[in-house]
C-alpha atoms as a PDB file:
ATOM      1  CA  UNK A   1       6.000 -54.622  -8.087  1.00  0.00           C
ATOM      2  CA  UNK A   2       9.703 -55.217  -8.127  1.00  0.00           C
ATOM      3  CA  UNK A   3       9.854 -57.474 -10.964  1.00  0.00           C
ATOM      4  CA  UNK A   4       9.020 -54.369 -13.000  1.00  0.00           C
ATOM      5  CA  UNK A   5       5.699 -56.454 -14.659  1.00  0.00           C
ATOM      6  CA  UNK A   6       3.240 -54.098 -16.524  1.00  0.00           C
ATOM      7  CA  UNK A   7      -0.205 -54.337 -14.477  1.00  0.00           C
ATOM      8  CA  UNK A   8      -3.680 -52.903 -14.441  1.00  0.00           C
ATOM      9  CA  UNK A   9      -5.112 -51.209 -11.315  1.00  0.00           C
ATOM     10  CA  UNK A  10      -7.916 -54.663 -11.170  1.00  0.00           C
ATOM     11  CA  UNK A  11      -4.367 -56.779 -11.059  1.00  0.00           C
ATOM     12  CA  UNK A  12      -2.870 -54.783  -8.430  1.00  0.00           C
ATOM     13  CA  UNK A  13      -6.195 -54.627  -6.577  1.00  0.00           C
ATOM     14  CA  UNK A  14      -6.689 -58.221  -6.429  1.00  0.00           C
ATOM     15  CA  UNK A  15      -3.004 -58.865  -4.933  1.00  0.00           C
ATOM     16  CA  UNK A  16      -3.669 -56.322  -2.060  1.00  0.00           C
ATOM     17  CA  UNK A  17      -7.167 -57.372  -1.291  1.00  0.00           C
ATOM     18  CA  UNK A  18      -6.084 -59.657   1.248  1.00  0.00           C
ATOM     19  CA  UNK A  19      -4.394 -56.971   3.010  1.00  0.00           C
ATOM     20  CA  UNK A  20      -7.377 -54.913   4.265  1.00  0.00           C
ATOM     21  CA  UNK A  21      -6.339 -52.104   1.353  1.00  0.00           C
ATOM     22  CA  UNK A  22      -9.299 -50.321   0.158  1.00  0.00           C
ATOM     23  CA  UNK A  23      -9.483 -49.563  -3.496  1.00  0.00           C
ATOM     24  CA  UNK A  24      -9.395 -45.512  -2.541  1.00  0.00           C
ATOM     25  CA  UNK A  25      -6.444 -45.972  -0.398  1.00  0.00           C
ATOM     26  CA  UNK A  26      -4.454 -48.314  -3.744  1.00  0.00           C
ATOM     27  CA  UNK A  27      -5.947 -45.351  -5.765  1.00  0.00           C
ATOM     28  CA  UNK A  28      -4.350 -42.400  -3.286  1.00  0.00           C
ATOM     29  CA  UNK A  29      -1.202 -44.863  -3.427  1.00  0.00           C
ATOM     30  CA  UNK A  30      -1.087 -45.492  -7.151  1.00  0.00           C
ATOM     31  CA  UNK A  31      -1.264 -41.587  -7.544  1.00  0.00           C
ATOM     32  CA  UNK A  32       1.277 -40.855  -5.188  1.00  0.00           C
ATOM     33  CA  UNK A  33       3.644 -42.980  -6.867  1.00  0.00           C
ATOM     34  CA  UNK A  34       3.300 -41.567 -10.401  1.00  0.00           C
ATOM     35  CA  UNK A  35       3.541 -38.042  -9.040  1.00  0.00           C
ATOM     36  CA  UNK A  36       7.210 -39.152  -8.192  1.00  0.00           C
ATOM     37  CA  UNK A  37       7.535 -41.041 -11.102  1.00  0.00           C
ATOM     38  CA  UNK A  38       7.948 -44.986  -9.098  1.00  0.00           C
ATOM     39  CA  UNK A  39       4.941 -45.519 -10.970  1.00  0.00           C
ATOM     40  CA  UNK A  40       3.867 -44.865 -15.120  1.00  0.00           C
ATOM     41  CA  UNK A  41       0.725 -45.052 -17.141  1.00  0.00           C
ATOM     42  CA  UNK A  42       1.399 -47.119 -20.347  1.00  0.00           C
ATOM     43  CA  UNK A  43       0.037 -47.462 -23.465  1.00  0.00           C
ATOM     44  CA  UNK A  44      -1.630 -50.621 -24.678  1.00  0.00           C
ATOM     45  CA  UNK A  45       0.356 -53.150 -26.357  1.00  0.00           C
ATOM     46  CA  UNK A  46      -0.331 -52.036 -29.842  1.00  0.00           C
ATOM     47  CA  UNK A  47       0.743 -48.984 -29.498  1.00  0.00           C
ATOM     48  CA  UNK A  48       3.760 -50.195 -27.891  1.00  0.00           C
ATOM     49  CA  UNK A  49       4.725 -52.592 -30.707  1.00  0.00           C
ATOM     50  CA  UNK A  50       3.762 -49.212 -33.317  1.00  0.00           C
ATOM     51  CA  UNK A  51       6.063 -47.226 -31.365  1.00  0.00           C
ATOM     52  CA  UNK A  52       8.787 -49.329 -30.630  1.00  0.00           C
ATOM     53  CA  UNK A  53      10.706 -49.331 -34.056  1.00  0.00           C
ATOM     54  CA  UNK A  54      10.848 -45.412 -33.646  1.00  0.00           C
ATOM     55  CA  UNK A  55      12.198 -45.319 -30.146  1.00  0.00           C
ATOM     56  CA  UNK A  56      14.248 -47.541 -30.738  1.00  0.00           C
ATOM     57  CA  UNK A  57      15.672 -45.431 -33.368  1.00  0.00           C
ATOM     58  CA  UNK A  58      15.221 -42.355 -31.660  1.00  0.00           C
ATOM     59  CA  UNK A  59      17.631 -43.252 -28.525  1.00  0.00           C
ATOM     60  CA  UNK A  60      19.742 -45.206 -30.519  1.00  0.00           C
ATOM     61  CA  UNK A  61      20.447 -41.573 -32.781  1.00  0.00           C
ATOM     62  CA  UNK A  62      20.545 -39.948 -28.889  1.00  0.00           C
ATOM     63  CA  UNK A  63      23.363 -42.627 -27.514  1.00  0.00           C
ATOM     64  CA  UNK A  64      25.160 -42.111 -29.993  1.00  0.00           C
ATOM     65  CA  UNK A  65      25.174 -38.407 -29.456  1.00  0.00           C
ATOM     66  CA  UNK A  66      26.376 -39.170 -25.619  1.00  0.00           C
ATOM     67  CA  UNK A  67      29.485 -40.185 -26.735  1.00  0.00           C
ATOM     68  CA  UNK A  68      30.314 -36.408 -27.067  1.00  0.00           C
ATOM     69  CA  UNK A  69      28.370 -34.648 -25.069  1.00  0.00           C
ATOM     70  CA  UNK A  70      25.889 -34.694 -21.828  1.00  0.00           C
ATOM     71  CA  UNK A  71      23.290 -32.294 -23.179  1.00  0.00           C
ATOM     72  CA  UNK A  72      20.345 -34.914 -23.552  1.00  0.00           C
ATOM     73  CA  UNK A  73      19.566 -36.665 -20.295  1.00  0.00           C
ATOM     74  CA  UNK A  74      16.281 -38.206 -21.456  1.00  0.00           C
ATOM     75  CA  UNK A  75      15.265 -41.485 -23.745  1.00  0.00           C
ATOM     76  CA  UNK A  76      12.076 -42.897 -25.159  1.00  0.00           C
ATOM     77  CA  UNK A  77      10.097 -45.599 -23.929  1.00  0.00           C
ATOM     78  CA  UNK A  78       7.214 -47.013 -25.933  1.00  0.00           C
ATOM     79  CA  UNK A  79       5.917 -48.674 -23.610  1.00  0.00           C
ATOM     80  CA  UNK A  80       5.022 -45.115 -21.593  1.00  0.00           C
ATOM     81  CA  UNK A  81       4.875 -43.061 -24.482  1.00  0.00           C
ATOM     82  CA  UNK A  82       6.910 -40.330 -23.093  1.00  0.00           C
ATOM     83  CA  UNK A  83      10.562 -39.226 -21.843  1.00  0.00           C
ATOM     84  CA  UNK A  84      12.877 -41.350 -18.886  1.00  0.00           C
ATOM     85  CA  UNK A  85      15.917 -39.657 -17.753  1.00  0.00           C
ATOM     86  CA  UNK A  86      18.687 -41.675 -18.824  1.00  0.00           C
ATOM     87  CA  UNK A  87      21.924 -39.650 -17.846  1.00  0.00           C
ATOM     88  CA  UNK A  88      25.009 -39.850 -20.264  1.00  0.00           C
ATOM     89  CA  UNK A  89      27.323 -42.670 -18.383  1.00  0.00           C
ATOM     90  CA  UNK A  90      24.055 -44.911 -18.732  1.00  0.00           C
ATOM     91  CA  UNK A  91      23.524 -44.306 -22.175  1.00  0.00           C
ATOM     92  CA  UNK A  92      27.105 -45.474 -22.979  1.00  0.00           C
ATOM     93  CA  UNK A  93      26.332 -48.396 -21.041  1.00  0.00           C
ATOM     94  CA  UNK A  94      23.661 -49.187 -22.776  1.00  0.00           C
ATOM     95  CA  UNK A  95      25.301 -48.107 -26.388  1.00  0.00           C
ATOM     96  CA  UNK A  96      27.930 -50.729 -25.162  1.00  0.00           C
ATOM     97  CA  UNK A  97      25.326 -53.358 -24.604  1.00  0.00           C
ATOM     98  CA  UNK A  98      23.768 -52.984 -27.603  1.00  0.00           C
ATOM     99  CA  UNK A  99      27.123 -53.081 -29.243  1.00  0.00           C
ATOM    100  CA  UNK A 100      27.529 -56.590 -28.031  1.00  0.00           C
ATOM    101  CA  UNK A 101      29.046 -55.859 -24.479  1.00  0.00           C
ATOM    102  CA  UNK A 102      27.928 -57.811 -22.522  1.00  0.00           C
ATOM    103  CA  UNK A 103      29.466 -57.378 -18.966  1.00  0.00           C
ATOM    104  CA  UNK A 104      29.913 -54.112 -16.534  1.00  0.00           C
ATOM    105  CA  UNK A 105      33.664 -53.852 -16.914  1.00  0.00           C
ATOM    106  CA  UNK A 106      33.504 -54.075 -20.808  1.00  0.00           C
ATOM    107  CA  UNK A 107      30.695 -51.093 -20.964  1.00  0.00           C
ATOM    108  CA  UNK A 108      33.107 -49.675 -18.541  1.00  0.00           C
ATOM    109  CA  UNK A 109      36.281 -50.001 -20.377  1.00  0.00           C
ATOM    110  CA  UNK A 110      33.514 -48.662 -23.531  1.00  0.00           C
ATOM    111  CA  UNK A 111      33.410 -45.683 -21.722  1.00  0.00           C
ATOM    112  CA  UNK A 112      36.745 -45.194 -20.923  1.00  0.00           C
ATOM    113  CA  UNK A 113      37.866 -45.320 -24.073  1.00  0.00           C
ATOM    114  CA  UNK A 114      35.278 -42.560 -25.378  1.00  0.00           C
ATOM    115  CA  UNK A 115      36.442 -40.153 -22.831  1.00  0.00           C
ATOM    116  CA  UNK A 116      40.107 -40.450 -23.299  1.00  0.00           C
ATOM    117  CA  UNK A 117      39.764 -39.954 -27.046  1.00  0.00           C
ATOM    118  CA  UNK A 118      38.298 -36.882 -25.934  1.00  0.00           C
ATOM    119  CA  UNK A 119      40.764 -35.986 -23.361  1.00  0.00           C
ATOM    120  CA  UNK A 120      37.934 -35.696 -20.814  1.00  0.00           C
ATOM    121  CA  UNK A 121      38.043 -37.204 -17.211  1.00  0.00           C
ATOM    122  CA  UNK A 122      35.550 -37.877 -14.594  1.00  0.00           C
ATOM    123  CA  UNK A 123      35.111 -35.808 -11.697  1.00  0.00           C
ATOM    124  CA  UNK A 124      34.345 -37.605  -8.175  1.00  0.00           C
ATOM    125  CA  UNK A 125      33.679 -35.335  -5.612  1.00  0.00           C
ATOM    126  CA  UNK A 126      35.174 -32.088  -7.233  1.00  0.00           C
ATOM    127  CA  UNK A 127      38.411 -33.664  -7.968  1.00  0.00           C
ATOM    128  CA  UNK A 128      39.187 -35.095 -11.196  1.00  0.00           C
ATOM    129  CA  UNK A 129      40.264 -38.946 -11.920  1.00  0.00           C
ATOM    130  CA  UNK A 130      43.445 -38.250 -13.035  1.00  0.00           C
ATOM    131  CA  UNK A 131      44.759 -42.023 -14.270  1.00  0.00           C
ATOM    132  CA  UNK A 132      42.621 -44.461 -16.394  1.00  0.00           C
ATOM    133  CA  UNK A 133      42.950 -46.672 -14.098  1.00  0.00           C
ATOM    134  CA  UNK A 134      40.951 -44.804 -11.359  1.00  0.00           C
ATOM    135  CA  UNK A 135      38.631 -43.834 -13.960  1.00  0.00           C
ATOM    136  CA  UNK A 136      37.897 -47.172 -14.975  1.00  0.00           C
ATOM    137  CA  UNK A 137      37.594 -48.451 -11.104  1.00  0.00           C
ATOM    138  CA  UNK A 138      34.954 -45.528 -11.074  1.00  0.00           C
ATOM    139  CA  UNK A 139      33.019 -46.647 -14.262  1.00  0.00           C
ATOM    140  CA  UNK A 140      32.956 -50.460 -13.500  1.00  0.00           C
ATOM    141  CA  UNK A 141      31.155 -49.198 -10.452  1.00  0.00           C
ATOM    142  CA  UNK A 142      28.896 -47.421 -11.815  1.00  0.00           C
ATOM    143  CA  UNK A 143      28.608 -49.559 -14.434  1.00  0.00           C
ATOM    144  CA  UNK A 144      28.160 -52.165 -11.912  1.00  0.00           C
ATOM    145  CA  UNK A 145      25.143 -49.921 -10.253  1.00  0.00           C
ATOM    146  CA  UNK A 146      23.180 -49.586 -13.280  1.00  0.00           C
ATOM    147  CA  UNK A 147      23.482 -52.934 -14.372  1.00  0.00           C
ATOM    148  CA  UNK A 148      22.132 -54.055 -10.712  1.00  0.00           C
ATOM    149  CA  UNK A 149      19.387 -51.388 -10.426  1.00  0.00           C
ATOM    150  CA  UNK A 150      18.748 -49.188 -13.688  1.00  0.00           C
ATOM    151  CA  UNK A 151      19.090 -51.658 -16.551  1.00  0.00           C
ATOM    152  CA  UNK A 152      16.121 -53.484 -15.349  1.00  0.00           C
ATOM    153  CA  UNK A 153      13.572 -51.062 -14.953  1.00  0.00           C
ATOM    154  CA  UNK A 154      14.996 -50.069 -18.810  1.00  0.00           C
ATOM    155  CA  UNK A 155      14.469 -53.076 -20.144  1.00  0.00           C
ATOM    156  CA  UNK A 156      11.068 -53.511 -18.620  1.00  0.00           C
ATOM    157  CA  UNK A 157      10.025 -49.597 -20.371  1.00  0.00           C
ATOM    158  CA  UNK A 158      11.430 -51.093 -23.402  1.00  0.00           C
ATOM    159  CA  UNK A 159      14.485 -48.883 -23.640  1.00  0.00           C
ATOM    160  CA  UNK A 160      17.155 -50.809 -23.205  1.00  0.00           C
END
């Protein structure tokens, strides 16, 4: 499961079979993991492709809207049909990626740039960053987090 692949219950059944896993104990599993949202039903690929011009548009409209505020923490994925929470630092990222950035520290430098237009700093631990240059060391780590961990799973809902 951590390459992120799209699979049916059969396919994941097969791969554990050799394991002595029952198919009521993948099925107790399997539901276990979507109540805490590891684990998504998705749509079939045709509805996928149908939605995936209109999500794309969607969270491109809602990135955008990051760049000024923090209000919408969610995106669309078409391959779920349904909301992922995509908080506002990530949805620069990816706005910076999809603006042709292609490394951590450039989304991060994206970023920094936004928020100083806008006079706004990051707070760490109740204090705020008061020079760029802590800010920035903040974002490329973060930056640097998402594009080891987050980004992925993104790109494998068809988000990013």
């Amino acid at each position: 499961m951590a390459d992120h692949r799209i699979r049916s219950l059969a396919q994941i059944e097969k791969s554990v079979k050799d394991k002595g896993i029952t198919f009521a104990q993948l099925i107790q599993t399997v539901l276990v993991l979507c109540g805490n949202g590891t684990f998504s039903a998705v749509q079939d690929d045709a509805a996928t492709t149908k939605a995936k011009k209109h999500t794309d548009k969607l969270n491109t409209h809602l990135m955008l809207k990051a760049r000024t505020s923090n209000d919408i923490t969610f995106l669309a994925s078409p391959v779920t049909g349904g909301g992922v929470m995509v908080g506002r630092f990530h949805q620069l990222f990816m706005l910076a990626l999809q603006q042709g950035k292609k490394e951590p520290e450039d989304w991060a430098a994206f970023v920094t740039t936004i928020l100083a237009a806008q006079g706004q700093k990051i707070v760490k631990e109740g204090k705020p960053m008061d020079t760029p240059e802590e800010q920035m060391a903040e974002l490329t780590t973060q930056a640097q987090a998402f594009a080891a961990k987050q980004l992925t799973i993104l790109k494998a809902l068809q988000i990013a």
